[in-house]
Protein backbone atom coordinates (compact mmCIF):
# COMPACT_ATOMS: atom_id res chain seq x y z
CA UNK A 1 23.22 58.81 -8.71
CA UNK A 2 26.75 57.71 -8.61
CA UNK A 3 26.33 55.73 -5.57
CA UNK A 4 22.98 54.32 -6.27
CA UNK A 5 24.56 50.49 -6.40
CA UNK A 6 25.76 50.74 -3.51
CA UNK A 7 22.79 51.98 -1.73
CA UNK A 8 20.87 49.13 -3.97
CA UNK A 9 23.37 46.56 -2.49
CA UNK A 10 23.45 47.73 0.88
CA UNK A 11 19.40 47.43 1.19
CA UNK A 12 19.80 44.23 -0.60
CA UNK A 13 22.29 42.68 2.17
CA UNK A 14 20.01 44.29 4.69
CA UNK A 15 16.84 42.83 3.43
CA UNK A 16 18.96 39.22 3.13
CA UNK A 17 20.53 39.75 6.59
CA UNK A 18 17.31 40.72 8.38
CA UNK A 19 14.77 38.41 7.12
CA UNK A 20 12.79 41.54 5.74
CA UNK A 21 11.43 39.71 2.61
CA UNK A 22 9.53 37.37 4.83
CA UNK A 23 6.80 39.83 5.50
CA UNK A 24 5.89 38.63 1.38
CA UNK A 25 8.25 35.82 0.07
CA UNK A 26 9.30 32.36 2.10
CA UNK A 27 12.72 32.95 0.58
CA UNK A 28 15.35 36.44 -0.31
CA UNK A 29 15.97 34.22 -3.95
CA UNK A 30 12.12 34.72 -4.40
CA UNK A 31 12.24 38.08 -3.12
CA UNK A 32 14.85 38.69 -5.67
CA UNK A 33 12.99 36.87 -8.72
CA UNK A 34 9.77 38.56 -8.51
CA UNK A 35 10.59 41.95 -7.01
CA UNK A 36 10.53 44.77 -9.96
CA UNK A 37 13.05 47.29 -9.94
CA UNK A 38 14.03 50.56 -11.85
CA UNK A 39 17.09 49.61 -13.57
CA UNK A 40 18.41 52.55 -16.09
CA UNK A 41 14.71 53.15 -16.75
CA UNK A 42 14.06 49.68 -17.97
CA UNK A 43 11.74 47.88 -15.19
CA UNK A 44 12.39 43.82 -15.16
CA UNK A 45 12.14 41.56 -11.97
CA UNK A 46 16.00 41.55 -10.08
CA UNK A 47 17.16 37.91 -10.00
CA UNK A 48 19.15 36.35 -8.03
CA UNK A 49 22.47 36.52 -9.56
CA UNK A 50 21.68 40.54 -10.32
CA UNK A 51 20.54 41.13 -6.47
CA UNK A 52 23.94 39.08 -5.56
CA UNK A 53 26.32 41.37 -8.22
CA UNK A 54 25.07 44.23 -6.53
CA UNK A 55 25.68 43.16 -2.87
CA UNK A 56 29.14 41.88 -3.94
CA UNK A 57 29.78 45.26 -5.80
CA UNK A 58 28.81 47.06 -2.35
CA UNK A 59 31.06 45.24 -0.40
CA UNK A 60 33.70 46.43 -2.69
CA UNK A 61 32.59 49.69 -2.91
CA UNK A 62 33.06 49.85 0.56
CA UNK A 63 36.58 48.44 0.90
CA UNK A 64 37.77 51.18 -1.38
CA UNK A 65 36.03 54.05 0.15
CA UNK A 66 37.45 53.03 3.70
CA UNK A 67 41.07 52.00 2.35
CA UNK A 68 41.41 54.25 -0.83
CA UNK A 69 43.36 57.14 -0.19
CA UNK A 70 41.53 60.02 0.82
CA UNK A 71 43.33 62.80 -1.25
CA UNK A 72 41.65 62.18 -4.58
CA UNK A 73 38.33 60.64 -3.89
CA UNK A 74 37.76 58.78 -7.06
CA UNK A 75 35.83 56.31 -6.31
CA UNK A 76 33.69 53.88 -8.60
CA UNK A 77 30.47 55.23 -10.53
CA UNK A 78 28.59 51.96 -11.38
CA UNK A 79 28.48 48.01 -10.51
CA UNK A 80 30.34 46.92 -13.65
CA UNK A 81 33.49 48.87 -12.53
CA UNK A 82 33.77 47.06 -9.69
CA UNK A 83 32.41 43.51 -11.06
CA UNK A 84 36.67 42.78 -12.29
CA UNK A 85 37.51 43.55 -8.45
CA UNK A 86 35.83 40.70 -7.51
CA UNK A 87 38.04 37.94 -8.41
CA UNK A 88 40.79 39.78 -5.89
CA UNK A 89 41.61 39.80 -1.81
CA UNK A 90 40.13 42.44 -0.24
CA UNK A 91 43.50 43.54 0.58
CA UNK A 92 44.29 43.44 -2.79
CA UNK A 93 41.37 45.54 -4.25
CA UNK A 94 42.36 48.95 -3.63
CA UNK A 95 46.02 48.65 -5.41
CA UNK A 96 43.99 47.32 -8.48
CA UNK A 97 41.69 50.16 -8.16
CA UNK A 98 44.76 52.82 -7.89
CA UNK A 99 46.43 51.47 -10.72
CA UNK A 100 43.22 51.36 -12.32
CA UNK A 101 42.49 55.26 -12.30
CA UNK A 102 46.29 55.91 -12.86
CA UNK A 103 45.72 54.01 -15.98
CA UNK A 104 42.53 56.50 -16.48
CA UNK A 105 44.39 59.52 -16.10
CA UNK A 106 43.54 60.29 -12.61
CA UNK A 107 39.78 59.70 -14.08
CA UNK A 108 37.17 57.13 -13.06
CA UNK A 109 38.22 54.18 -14.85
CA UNK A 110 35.99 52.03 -16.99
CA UNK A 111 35.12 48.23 -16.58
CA UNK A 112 37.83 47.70 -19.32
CA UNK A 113 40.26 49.30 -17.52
CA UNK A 114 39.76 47.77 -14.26
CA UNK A 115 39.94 44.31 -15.68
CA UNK A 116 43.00 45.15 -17.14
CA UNK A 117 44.30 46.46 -13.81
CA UNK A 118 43.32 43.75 -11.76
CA UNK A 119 44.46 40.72 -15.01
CA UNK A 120 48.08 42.15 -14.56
CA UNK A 121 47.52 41.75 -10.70
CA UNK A 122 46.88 38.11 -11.20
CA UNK A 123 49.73 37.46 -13.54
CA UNK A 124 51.69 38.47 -11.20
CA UNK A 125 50.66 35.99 -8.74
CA UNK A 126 48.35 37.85 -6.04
């Protein structure tokens, strides 16, 4: 379950990248607006901006798992963890995320934490 965003973002970019939502819709924006999901057992069409969070958050996801270091493994649980990462460099990302769980007590950290991590990042001019 912890990695169920970014399996729901990967299949997202693949549908977008692939054309696979032409089979039904003209367009991956009405693909997004009308397709029903399971979402924390509420069930709602994805929209656009949702579908795009989570293929954003997978990209991120990504970066950390390939340039976090290996030794602790502590890697994000959920979208809205990563959602603060965003407004960072690639590059940049995993040193947020690092200071993030050290802020966490070698835990995963929560959105709050991660926005705090990444706001003293961009004070100090990354």
């Amino acid at each position: 379950m912890e990695r169920a965003f970014f399996e729901a973002g990967k299949a997202l970019m693949e549908l977008r990248d692939r054309k696979l939502y032409r089979s039904t819709h003209k367009t991956f924006e009405e693909y997004c607006r009308v397709r029903p999901w399971r979402w924390r057992s509420h069930r709602f069409g994805h929209n656009r901006r949702q579908s795009y969070l989570l293929m954003d958050a997978a990209i991120i996801f990504d970066n950390l798992e390939q340039k976090c270091d290996r030794s602790d493994h502590i890697l994000p649980t959920n979208e809205w963890q990563v959602r603060p990462l965003s407004k960072l460099e690639p590059d940049i990302q995993p040193e947020a995320w690092k200071q993030a769980v050290e802020s966490a007590n070698g835990k995963v950290p929560s959105h709050r934490i991660v926005k705090d991590a990444v706001q003293r990042i961009l004070a100090c001019g990354a």
